[in-house]
PDB file of N, CA and C in Angstrom:
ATOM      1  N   UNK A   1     -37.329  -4.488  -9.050  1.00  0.00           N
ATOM      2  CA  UNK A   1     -36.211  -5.263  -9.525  1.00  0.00           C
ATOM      3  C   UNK A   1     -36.609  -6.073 -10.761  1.00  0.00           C
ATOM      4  N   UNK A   2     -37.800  -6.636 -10.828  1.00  0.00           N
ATOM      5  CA  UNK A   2     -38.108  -7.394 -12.146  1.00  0.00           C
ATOM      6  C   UNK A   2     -38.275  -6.764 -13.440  1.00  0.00           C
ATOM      7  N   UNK A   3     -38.975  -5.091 -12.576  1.00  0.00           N
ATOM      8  CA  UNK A   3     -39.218  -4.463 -14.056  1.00  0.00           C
ATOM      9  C   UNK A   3     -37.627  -3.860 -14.562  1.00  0.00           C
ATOM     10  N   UNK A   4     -36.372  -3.887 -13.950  1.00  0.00           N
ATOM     11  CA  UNK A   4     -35.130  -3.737 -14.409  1.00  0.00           C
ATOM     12  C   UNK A   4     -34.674  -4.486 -15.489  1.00  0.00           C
ATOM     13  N   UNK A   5     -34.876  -5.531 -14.728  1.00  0.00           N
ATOM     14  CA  UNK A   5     -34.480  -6.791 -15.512  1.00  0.00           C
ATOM     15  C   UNK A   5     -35.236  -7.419 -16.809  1.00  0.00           C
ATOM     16  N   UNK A   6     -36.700  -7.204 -16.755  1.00  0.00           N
ATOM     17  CA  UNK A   6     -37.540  -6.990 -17.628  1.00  0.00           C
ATOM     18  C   UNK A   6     -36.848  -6.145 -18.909  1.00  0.00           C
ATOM     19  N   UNK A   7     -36.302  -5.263 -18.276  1.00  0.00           N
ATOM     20  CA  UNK A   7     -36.345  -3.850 -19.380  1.00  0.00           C
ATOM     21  C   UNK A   7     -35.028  -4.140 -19.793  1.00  0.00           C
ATOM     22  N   UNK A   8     -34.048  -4.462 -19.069  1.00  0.00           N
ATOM     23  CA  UNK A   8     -32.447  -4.976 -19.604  1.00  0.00           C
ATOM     24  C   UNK A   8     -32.795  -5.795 -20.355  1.00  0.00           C
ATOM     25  N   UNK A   9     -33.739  -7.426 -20.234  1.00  0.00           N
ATOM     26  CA  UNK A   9     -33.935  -8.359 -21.535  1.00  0.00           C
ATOM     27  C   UNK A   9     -34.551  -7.881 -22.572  1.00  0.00           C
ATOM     28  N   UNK A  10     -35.128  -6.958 -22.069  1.00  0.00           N
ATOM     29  CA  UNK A  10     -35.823  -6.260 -23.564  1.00  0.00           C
ATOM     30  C   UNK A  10     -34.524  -5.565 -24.488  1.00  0.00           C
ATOM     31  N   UNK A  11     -34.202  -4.782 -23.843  1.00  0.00           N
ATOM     32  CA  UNK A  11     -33.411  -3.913 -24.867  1.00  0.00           C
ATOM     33  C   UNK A  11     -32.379  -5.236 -25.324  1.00  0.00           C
ATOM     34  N   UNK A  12     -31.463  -6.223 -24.828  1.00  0.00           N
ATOM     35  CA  UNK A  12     -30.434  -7.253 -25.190  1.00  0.00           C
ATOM     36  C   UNK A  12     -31.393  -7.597 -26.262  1.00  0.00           C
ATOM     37  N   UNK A  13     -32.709  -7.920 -26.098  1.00  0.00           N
ATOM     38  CA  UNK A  13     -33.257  -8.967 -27.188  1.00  0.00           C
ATOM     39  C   UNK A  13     -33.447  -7.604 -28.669  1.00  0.00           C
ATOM     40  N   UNK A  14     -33.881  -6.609 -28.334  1.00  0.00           N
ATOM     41  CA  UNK A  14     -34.015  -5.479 -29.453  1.00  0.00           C
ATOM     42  C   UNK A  14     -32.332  -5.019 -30.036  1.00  0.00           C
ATOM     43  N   UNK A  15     -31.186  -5.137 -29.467  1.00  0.00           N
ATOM     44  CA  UNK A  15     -30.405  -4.720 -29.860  1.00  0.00           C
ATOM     45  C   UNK A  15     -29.825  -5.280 -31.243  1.00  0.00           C
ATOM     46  N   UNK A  16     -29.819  -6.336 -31.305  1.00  0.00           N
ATOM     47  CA  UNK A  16     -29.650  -7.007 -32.634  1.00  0.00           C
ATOM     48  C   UNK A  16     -30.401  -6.391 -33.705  1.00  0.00           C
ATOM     49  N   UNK A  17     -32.028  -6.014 -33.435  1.00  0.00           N
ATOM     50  CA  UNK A  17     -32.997  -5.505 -34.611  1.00  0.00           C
ATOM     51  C   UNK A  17     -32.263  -4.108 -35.211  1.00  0.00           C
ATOM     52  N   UNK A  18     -31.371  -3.124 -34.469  1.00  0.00           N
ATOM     53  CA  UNK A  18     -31.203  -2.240 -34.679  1.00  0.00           C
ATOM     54  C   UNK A  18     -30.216  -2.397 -35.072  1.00  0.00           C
ATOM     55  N   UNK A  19     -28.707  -3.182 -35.141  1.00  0.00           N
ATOM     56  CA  UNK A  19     -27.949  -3.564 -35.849  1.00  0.00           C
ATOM     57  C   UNK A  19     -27.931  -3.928 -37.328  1.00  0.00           C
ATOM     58  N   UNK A  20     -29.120  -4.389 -37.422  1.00  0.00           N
ATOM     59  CA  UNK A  20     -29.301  -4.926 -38.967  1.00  0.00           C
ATOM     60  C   UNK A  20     -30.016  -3.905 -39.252  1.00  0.00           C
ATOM     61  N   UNK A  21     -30.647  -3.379 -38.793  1.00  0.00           N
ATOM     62  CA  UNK A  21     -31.403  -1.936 -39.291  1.00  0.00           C
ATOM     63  C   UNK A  21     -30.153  -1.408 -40.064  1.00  0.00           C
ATOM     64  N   UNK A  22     -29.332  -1.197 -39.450  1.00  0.00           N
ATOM     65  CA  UNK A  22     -28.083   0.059 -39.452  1.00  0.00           C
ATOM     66  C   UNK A  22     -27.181  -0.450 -41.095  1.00  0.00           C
ATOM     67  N   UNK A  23     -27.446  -1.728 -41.326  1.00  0.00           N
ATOM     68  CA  UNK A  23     -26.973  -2.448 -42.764  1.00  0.00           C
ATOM     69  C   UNK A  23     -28.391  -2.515 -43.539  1.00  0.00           C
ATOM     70  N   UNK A  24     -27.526  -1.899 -44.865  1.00  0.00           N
ATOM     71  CA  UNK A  24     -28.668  -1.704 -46.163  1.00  0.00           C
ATOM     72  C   UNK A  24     -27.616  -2.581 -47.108  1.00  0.00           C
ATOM     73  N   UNK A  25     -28.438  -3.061 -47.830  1.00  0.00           N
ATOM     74  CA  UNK A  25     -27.722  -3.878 -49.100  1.00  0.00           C
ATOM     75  C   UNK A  25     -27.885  -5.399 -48.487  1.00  0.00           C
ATOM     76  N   UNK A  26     -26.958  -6.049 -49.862  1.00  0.00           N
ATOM     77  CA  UNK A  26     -26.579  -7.532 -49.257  1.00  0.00           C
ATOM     78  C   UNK A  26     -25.323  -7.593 -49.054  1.00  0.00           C
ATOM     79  N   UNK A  27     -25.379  -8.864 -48.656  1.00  0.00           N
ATOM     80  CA  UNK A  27     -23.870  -9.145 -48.264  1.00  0.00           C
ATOM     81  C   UNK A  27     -23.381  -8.664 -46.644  1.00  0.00           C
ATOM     82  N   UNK A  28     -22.386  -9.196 -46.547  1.00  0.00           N
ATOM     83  CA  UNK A  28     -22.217  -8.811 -45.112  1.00  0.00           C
ATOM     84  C   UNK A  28     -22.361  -7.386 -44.809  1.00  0.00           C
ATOM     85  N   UNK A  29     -22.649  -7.016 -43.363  1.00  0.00           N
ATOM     86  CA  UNK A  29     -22.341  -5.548 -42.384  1.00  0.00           C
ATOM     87  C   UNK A  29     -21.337  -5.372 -41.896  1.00  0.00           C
ATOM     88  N   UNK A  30     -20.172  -4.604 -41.922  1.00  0.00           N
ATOM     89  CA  UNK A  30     -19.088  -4.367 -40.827  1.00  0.00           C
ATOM     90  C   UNK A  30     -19.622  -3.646 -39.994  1.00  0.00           C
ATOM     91  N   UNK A  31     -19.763  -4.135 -38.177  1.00  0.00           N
ATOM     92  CA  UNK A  31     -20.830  -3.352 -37.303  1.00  0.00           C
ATOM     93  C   UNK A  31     -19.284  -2.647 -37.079  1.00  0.00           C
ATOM     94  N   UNK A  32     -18.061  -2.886 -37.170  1.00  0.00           N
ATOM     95  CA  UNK A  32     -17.129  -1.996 -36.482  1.00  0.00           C
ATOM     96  C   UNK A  32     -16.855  -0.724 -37.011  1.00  0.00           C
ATOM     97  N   UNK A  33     -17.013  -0.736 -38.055  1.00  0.00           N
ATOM     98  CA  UNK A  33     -16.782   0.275 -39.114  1.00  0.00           C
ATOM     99  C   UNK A  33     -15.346   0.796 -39.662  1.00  0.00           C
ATOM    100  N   UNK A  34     -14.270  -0.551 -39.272  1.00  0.00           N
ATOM    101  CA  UNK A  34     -13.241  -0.347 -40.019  1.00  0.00           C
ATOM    102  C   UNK A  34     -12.452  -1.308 -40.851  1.00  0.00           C
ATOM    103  N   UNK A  35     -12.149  -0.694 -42.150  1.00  0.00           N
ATOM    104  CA  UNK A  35     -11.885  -1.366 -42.955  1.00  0.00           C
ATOM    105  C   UNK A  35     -10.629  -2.557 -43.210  1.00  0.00           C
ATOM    106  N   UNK A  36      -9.475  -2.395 -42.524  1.00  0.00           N
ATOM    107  CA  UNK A  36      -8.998  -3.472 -42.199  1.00  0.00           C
ATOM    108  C   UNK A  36      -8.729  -3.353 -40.731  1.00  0.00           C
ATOM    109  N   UNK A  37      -7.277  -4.870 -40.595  1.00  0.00           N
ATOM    110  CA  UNK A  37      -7.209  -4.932 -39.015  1.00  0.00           C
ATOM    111  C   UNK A  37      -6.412  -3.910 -38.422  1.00  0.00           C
ATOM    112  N   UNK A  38      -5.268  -3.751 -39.165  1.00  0.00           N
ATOM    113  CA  UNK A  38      -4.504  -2.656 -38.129  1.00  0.00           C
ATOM    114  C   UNK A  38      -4.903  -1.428 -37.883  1.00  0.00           C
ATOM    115  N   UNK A  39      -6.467  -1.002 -38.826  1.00  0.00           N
ATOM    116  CA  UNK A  39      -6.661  -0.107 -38.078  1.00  0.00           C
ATOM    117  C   UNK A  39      -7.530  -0.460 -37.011  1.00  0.00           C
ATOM    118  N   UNK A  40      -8.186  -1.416 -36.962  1.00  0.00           N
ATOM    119  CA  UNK A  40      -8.528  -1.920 -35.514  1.00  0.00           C
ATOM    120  C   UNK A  40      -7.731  -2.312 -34.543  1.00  0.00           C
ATOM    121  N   UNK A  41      -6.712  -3.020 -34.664  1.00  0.00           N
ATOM    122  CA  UNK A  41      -6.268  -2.981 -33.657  1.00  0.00           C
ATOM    123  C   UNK A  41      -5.670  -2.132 -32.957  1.00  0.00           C
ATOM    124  N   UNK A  42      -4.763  -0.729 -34.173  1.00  0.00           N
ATOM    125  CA  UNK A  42      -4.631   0.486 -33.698  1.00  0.00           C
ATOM    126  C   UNK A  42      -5.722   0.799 -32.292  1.00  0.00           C
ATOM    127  N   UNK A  43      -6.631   1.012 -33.006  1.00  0.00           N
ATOM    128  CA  UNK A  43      -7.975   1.604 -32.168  1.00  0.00           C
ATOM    129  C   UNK A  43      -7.974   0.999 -31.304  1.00  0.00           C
ATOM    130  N   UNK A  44      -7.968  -0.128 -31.103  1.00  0.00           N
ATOM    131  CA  UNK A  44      -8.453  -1.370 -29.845  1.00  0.00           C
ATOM    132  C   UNK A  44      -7.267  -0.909 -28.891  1.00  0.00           C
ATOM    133  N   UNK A  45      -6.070  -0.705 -29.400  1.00  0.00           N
ATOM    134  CA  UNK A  45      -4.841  -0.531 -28.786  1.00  0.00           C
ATOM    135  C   UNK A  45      -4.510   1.142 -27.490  1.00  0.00           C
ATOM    136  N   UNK A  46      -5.346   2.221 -28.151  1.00  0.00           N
ATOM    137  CA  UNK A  46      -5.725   3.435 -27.693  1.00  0.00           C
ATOM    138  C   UNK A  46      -6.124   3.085 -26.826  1.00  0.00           C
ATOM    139  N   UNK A  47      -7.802   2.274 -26.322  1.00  0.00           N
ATOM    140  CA  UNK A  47      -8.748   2.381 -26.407  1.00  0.00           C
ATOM    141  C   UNK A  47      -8.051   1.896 -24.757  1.00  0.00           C
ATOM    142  N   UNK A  48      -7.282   0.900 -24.972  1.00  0.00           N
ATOM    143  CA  UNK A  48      -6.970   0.056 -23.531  1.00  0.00           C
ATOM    144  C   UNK A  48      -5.906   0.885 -22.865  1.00  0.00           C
ATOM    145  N   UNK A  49      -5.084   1.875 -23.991  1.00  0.00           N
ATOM    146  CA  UNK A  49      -4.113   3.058 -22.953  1.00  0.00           C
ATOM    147  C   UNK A  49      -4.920   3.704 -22.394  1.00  0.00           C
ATOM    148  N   UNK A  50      -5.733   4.460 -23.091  1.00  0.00           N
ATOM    149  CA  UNK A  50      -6.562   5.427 -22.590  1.00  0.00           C
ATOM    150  C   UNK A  50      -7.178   5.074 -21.219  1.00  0.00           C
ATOM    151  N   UNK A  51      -7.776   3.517 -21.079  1.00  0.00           N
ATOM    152  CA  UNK A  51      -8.405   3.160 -20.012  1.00  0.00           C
ATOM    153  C   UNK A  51      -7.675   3.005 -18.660  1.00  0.00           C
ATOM    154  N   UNK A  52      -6.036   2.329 -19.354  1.00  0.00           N
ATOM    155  CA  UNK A  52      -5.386   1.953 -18.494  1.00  0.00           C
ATOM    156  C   UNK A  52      -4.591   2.595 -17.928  1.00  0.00           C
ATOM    157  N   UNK A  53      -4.119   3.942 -18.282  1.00  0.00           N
ATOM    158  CA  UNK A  53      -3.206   4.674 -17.532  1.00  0.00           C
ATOM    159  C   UNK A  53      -4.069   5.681 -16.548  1.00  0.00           C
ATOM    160  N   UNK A  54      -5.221   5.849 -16.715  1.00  0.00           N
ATOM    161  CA  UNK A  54      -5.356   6.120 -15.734  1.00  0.00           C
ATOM    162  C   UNK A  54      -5.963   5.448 -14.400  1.00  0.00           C
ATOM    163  N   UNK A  55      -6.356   4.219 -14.538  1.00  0.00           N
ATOM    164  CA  UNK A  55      -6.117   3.109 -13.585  1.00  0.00           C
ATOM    165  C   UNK A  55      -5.025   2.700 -12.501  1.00  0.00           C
ATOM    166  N   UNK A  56      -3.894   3.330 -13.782  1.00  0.00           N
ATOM    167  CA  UNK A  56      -2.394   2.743 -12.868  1.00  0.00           C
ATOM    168  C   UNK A  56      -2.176   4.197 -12.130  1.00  0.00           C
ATOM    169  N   UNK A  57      -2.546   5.422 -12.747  1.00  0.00           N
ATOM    170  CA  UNK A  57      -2.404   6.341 -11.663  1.00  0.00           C
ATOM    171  C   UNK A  57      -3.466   6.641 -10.822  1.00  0.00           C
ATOM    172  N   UNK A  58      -4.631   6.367 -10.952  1.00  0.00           N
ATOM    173  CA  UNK A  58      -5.320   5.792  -9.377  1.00  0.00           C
ATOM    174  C   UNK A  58      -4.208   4.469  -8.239  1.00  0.00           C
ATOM    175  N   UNK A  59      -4.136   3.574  -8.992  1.00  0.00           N
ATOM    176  CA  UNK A  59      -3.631   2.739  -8.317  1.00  0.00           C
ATOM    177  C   UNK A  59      -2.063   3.203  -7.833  1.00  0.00           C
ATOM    178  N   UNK A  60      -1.282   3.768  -8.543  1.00  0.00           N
ATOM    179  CA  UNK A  60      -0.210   4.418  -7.642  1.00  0.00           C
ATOM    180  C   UNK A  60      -0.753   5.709  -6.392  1.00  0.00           C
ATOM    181  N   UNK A  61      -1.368   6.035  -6.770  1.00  0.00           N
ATOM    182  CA  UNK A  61      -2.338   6.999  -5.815  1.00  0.00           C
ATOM    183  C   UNK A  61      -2.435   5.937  -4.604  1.00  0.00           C
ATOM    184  N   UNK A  62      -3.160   5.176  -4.745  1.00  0.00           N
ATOM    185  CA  UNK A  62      -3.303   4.144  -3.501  1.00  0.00           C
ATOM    186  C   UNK A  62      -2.039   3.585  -3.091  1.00  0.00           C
ATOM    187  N   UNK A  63      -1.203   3.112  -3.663  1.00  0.00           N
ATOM    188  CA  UNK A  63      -0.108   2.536  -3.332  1.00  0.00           C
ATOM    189  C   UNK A  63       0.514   3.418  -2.096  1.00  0.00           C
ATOM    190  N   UNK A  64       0.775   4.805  -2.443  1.00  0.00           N
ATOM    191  CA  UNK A  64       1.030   5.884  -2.177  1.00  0.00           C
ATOM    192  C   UNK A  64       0.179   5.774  -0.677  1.00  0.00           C
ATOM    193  N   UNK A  65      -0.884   5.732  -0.234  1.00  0.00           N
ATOM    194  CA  UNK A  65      -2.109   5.691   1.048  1.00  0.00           C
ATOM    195  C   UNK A  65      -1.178   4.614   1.694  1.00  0.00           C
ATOM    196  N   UNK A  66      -1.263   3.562   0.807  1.00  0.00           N
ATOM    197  CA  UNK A  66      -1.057   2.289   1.790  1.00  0.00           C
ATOM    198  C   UNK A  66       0.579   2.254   2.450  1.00  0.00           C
ATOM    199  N   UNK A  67       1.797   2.903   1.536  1.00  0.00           N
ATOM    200  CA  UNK A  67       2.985   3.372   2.289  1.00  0.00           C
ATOM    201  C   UNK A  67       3.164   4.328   3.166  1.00  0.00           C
ATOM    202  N   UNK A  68       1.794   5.567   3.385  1.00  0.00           N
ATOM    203  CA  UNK A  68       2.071   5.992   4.639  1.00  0.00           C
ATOM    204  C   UNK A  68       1.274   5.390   5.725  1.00  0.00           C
ATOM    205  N   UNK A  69       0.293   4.464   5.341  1.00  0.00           N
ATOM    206  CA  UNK A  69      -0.607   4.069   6.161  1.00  0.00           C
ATOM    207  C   UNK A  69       0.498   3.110   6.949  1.00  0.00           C
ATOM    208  N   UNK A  70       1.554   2.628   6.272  1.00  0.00           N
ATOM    209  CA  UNK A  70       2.479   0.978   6.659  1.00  0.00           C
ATOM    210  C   UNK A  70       2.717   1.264   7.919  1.00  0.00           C
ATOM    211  N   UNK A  71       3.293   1.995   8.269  1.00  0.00           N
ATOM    212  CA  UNK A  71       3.783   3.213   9.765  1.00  0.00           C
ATOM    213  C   UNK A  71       5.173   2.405  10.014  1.00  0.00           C
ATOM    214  N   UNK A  72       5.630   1.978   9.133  1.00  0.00           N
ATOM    215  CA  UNK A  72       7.254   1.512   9.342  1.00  0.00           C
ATOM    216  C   UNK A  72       7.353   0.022   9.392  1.00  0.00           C
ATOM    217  N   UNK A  73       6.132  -0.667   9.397  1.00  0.00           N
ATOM    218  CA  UNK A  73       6.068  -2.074   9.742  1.00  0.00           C
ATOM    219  C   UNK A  73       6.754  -2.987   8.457  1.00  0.00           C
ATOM    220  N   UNK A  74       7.922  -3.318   8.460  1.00  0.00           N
ATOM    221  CA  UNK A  74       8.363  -3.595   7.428  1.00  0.00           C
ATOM    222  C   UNK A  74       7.773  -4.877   6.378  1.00  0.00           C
ATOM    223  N   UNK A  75       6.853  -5.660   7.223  1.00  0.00           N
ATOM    224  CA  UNK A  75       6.043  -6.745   6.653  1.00  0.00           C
ATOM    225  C   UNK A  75       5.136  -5.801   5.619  1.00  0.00           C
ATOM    226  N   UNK A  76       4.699  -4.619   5.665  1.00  0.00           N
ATOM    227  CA  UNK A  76       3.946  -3.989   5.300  1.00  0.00           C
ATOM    228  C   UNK A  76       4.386  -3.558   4.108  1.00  0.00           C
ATOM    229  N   UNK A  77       5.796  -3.077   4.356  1.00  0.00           N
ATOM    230  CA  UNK A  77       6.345  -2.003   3.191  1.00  0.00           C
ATOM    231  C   UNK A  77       6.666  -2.913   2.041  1.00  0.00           C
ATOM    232  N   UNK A  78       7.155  -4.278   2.741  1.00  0.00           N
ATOM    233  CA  UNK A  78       7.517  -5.343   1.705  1.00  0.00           C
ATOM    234  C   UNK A  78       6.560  -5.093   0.147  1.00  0.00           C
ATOM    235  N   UNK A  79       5.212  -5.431   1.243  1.00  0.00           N
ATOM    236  CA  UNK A  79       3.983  -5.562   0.291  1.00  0.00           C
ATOM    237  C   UNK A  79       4.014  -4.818  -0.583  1.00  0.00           C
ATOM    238  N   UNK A  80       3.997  -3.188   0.085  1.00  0.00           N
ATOM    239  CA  UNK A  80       3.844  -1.828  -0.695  1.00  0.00           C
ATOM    240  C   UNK A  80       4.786  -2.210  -1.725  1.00  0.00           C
ATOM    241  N   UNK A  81       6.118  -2.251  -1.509  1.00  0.00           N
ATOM    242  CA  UNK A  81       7.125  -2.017  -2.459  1.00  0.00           C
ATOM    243  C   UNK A  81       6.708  -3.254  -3.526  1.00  0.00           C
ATOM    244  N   UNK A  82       6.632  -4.018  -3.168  1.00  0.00           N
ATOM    245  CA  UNK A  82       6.225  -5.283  -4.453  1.00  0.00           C
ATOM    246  C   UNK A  82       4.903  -4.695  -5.275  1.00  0.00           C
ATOM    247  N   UNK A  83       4.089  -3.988  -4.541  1.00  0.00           N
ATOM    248  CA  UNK A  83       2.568  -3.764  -5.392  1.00  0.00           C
ATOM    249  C   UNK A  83       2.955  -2.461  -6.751  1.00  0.00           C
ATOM    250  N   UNK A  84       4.346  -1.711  -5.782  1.00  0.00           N
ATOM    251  CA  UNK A  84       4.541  -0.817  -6.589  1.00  0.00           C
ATOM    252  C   UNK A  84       5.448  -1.295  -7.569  1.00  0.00           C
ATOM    253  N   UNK A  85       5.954  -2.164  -7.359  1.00  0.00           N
ATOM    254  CA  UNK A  85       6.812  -2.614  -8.659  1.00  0.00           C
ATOM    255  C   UNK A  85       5.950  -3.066  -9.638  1.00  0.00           C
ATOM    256  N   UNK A  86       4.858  -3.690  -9.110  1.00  0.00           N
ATOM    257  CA  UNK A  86       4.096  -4.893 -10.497  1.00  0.00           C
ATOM    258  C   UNK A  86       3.355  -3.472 -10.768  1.00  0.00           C
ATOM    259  N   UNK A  87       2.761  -2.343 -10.534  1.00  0.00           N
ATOM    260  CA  UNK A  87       2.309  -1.562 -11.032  1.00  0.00           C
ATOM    261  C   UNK A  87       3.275  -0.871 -12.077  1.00  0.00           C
ATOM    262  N   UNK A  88       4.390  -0.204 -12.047  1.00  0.00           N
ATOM    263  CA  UNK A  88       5.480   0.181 -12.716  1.00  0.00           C
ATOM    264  C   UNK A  88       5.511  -0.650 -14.269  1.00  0.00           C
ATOM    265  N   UNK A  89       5.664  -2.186 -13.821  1.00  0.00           N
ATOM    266  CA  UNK A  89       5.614  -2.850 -15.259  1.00  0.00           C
ATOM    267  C   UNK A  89       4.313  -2.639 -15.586  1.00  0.00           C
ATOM    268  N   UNK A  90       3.065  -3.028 -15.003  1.00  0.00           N
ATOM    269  CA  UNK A  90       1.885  -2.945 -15.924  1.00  0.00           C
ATOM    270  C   UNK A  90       2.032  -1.730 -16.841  1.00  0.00           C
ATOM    271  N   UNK A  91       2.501  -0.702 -16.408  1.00  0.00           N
ATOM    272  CA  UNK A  91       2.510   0.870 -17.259  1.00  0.00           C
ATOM    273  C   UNK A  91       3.378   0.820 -18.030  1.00  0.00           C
ATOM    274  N   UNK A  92       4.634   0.119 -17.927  1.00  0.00           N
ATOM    275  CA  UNK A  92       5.499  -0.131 -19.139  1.00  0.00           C
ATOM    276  C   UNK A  92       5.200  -1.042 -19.699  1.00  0.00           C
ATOM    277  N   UNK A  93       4.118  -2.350 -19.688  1.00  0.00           N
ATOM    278  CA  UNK A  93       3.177  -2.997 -20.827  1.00  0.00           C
ATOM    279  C   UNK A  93       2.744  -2.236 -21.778  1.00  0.00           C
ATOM    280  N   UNK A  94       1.617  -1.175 -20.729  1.00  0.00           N
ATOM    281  CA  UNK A  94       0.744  -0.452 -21.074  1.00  0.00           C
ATOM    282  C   UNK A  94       1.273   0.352 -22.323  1.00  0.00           C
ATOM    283  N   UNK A  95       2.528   0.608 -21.911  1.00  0.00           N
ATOM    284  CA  UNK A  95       3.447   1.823 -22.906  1.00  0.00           C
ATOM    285  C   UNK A  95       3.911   1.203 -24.113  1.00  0.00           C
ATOM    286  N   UNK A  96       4.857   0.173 -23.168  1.00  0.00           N
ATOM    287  CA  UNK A  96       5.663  -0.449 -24.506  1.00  0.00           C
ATOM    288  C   UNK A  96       4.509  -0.861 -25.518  1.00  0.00           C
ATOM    289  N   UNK A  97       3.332  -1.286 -25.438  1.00  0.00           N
ATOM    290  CA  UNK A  97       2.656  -1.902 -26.221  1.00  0.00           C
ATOM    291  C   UNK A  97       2.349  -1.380 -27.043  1.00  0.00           C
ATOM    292  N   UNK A  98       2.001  -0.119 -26.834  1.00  0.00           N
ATOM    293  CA  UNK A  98       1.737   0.995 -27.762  1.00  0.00           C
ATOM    294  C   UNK A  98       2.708   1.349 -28.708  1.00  0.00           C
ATOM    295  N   UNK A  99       4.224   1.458 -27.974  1.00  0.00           N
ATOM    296  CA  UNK A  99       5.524   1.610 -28.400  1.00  0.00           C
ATOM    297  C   UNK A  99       6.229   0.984 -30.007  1.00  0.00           C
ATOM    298  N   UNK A 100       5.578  -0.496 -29.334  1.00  0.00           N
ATOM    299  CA  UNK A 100       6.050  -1.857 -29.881  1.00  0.00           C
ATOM    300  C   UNK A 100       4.899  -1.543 -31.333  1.00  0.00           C
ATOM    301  N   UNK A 101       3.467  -1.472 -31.116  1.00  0.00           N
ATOM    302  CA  UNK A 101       2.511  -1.580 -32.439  1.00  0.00           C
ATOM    303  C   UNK A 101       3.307  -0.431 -33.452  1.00  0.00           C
ATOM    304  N   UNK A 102       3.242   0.999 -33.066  1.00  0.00           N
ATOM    305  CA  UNK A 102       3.912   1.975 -33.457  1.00  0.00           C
ATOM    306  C   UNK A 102       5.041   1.829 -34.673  1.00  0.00           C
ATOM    307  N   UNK A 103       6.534   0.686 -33.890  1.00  0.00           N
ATOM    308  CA  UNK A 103       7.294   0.602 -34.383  1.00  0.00           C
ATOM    309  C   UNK A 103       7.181  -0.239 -35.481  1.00  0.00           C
ATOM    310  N   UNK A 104       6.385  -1.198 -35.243  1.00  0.00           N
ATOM    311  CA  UNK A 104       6.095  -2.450 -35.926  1.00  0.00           C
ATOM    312  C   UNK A 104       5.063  -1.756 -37.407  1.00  0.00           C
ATOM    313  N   UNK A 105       4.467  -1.207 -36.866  1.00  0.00           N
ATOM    314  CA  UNK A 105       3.231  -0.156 -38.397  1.00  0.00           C
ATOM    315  C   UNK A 105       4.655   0.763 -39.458  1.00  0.00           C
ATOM    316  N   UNK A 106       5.473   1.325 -38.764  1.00  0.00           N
ATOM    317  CA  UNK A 106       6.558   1.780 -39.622  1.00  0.00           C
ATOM    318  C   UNK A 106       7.536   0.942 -39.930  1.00  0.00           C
ATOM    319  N   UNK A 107       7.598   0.075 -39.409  1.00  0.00           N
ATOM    320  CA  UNK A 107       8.839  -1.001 -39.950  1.00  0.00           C
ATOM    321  C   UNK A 107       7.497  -1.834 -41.162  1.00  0.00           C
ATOM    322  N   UNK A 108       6.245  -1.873 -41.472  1.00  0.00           N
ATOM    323  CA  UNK A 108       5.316  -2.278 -42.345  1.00  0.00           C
ATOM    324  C   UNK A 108       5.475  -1.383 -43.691  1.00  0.00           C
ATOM    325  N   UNK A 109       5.411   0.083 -43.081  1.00  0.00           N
ATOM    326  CA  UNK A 109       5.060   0.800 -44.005  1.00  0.00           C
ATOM    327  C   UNK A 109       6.680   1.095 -44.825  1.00  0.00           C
ATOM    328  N   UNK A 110       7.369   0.701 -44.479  1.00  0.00           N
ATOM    329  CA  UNK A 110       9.176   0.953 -44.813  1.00  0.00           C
ATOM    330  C   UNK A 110       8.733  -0.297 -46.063  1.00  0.00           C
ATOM    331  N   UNK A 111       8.478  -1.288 -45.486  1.00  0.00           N
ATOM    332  CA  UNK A 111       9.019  -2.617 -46.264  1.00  0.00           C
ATOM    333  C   UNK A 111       7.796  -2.544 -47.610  1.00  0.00           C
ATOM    334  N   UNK A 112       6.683  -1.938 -47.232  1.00  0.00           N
ATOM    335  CA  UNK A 112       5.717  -2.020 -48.060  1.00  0.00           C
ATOM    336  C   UNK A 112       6.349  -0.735 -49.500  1.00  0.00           C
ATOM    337  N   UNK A 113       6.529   0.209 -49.130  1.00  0.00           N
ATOM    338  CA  UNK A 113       6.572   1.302 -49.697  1.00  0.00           C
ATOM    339  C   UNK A 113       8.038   1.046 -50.606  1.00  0.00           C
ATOM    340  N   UNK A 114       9.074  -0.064 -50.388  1.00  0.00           N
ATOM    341  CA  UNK A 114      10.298  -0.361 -50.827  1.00  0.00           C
ATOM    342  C   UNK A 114       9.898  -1.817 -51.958  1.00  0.00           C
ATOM    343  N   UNK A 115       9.025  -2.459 -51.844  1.00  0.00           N
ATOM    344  CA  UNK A 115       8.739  -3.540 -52.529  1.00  0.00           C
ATOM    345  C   UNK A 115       7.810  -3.088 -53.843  1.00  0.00           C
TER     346      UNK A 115
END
């Protein structure tokens, strides 16, 4: 266990050396490697669908266990049915959010391209 932990502080403390390795010149490094924000946040924005939808269909998967597991007990189903609702919106977060950046980058590129 020490030599884990040993070897995890090692590499945390070396990871920085190889960061600045990775920048030549002066002046600042972009470690992200993109040039402005919306295309980061684009990216950042993927990055959390990608993760998150399939989370919510594991978790409807379970939802799914726990309504036949309920066996009719309606204290039970309550639950189910509420877990499955707040799951439903998380995925239409998940969506709309994507939806919403989308619309918002072409309603940019309209106003930009007209001025």
């Amino acid at each position: 266990m020490k030599i884990a932990k040993s070897l995890i502080a090692l590499a945390l403390t070396a990871l920085p050396l190889f960061a600045l390795a990775a920048c030549s010149g002066s002046g600042l490094c972009n470690p992200l490697g993109y040039d402005d924000l919306t295309t980061f946040l684009r990216k950042l924005l993927e990055i959390v669908a990608q993760i998150g939808f399939p989370i919510i269909v594991l978790y409807i998967v379970y939802i799914g266990f726990l309504f036949i597991s309920a066996e009719g007990n309606p204290e039970k189903l309550a639950k189910v049915r509420s877990y499955f609702f707040w799951a439903i919106v998380g995925a239409l977060i998940v969506l709309g959010a994507e939806a919403l950046s989308l619309a918002i980058q072409a309603t940019v590129d309209n106003l930009s391209q007209g001025i």
